[in-house]
N, C-alpha and C. Protein backbone atom coordinates (compact mmCIF):
# COMPACT_ATOMS: atom_id res chain seq x y z
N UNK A 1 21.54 -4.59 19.02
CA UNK A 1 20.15 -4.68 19.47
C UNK A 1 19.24 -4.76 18.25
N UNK A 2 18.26 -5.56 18.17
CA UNK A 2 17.33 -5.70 16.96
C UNK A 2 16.27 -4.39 17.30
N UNK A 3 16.22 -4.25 16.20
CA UNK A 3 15.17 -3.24 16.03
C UNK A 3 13.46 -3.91 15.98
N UNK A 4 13.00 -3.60 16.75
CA UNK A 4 11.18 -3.71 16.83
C UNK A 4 10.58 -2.83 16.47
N UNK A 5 9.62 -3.45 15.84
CA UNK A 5 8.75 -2.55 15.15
C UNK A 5 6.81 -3.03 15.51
N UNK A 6 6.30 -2.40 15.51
CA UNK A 6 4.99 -2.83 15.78
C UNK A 6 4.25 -2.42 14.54
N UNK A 7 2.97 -3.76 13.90
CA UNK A 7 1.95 -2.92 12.85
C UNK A 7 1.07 -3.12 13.51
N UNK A 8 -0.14 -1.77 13.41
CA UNK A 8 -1.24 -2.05 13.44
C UNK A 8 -2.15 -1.75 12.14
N UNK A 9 -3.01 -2.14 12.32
CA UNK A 9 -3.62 -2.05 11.33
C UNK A 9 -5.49 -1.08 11.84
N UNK A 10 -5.64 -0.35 10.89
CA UNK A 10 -6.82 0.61 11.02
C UNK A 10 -7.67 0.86 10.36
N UNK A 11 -8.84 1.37 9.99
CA UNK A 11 -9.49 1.92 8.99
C UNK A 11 -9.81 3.52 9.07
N UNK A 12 -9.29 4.05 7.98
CA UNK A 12 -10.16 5.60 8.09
C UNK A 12 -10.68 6.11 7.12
N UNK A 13 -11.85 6.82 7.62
CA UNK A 13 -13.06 7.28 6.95
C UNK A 13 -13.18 8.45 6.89
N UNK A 14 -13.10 9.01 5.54
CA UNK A 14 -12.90 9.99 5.14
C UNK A 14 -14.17 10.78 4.12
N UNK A 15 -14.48 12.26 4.37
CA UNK A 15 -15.00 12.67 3.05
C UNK A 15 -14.76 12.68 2.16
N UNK A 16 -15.41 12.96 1.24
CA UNK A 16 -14.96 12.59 -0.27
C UNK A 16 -13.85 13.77 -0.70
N UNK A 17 -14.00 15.43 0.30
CA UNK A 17 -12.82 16.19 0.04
C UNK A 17 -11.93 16.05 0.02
N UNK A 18 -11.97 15.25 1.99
CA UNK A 18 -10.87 15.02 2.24
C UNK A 18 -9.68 13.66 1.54
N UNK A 19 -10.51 12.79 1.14
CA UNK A 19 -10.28 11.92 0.48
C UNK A 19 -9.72 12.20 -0.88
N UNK A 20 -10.35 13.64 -1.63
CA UNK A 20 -9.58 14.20 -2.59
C UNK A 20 -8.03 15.03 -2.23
N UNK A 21 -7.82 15.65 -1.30
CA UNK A 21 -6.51 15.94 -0.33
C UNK A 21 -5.64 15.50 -0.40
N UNK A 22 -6.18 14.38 0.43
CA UNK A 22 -4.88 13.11 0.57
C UNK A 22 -4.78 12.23 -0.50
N UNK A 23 -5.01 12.05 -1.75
CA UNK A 23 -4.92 12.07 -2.87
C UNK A 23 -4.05 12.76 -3.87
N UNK A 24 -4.35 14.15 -3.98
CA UNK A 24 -3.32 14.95 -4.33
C UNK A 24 -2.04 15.27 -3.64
N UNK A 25 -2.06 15.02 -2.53
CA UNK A 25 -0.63 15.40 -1.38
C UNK A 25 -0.14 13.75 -1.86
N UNK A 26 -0.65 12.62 -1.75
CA UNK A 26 0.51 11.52 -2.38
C UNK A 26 0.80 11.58 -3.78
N UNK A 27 -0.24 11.84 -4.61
CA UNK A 27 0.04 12.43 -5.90
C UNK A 27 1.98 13.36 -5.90
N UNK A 28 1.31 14.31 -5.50
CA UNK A 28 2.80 15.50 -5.38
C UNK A 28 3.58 15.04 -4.51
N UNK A 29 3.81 13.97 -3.95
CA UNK A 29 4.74 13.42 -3.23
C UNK A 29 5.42 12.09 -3.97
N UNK A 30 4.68 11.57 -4.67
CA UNK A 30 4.93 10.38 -5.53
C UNK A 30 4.71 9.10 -4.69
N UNK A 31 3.73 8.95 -3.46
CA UNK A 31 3.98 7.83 -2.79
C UNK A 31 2.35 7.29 -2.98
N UNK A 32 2.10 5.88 -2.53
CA UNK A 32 0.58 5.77 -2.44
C UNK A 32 -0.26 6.51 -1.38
N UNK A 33 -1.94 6.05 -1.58
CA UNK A 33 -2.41 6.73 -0.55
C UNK A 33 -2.54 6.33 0.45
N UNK A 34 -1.90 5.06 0.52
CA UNK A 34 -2.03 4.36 2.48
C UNK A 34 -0.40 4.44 3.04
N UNK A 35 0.51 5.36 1.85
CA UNK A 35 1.75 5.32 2.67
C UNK A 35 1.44 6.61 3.72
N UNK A 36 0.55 7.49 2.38
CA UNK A 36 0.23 9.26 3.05
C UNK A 36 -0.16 9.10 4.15
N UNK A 37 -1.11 7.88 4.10
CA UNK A 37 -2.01 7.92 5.73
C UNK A 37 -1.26 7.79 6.75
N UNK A 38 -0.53 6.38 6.35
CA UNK A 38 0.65 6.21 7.36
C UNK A 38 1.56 7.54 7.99
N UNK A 39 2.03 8.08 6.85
CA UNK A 39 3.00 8.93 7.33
C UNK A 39 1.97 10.32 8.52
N UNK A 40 1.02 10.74 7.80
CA UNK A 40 0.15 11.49 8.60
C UNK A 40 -0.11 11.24 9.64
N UNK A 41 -0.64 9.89 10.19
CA UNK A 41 -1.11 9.10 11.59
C UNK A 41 0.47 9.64 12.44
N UNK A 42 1.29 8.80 11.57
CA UNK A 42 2.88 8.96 12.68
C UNK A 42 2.83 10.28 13.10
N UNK A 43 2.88 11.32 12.29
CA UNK A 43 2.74 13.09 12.75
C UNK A 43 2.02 13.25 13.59
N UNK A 44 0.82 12.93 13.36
CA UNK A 44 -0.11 13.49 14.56
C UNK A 44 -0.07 13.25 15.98
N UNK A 45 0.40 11.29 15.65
CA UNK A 45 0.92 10.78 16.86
C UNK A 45 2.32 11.41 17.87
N UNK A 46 2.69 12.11 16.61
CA UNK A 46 4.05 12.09 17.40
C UNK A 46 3.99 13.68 17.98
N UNK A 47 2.94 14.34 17.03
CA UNK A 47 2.96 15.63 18.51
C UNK A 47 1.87 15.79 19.11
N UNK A 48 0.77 14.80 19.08
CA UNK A 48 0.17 14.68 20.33
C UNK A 48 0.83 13.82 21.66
N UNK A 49 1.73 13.04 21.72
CA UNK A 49 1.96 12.58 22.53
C UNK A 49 3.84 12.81 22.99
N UNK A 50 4.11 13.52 22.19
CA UNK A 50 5.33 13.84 23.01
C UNK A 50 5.63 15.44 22.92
């Protein structure tokens, strides 16, 4: 079976704190800051809705 995948694409708007945050959390993770976002969105998504 092939695997599907869906992108969407978003914008988010952030304070400048929070924007410093998620900055340092990809920092200490070693990834960029739109992988962090990514990975964050999936979390939230995934325990608000299941």
């Amino acid at each position: 079976m092939n695997d599907i995948r869906a992108k969407y694409r978003f914008v988010v708007e952030l304070d400048i704190d929070s924007a410093n945050r998620l900055a340092e959390m990809a920092k200490k993770r070693g990834v960029s800051k739109s992988a962090m976002v990514r990975f964050l969105v999936n979390e939230y998504y995934e325990r608000k809705f299941k």
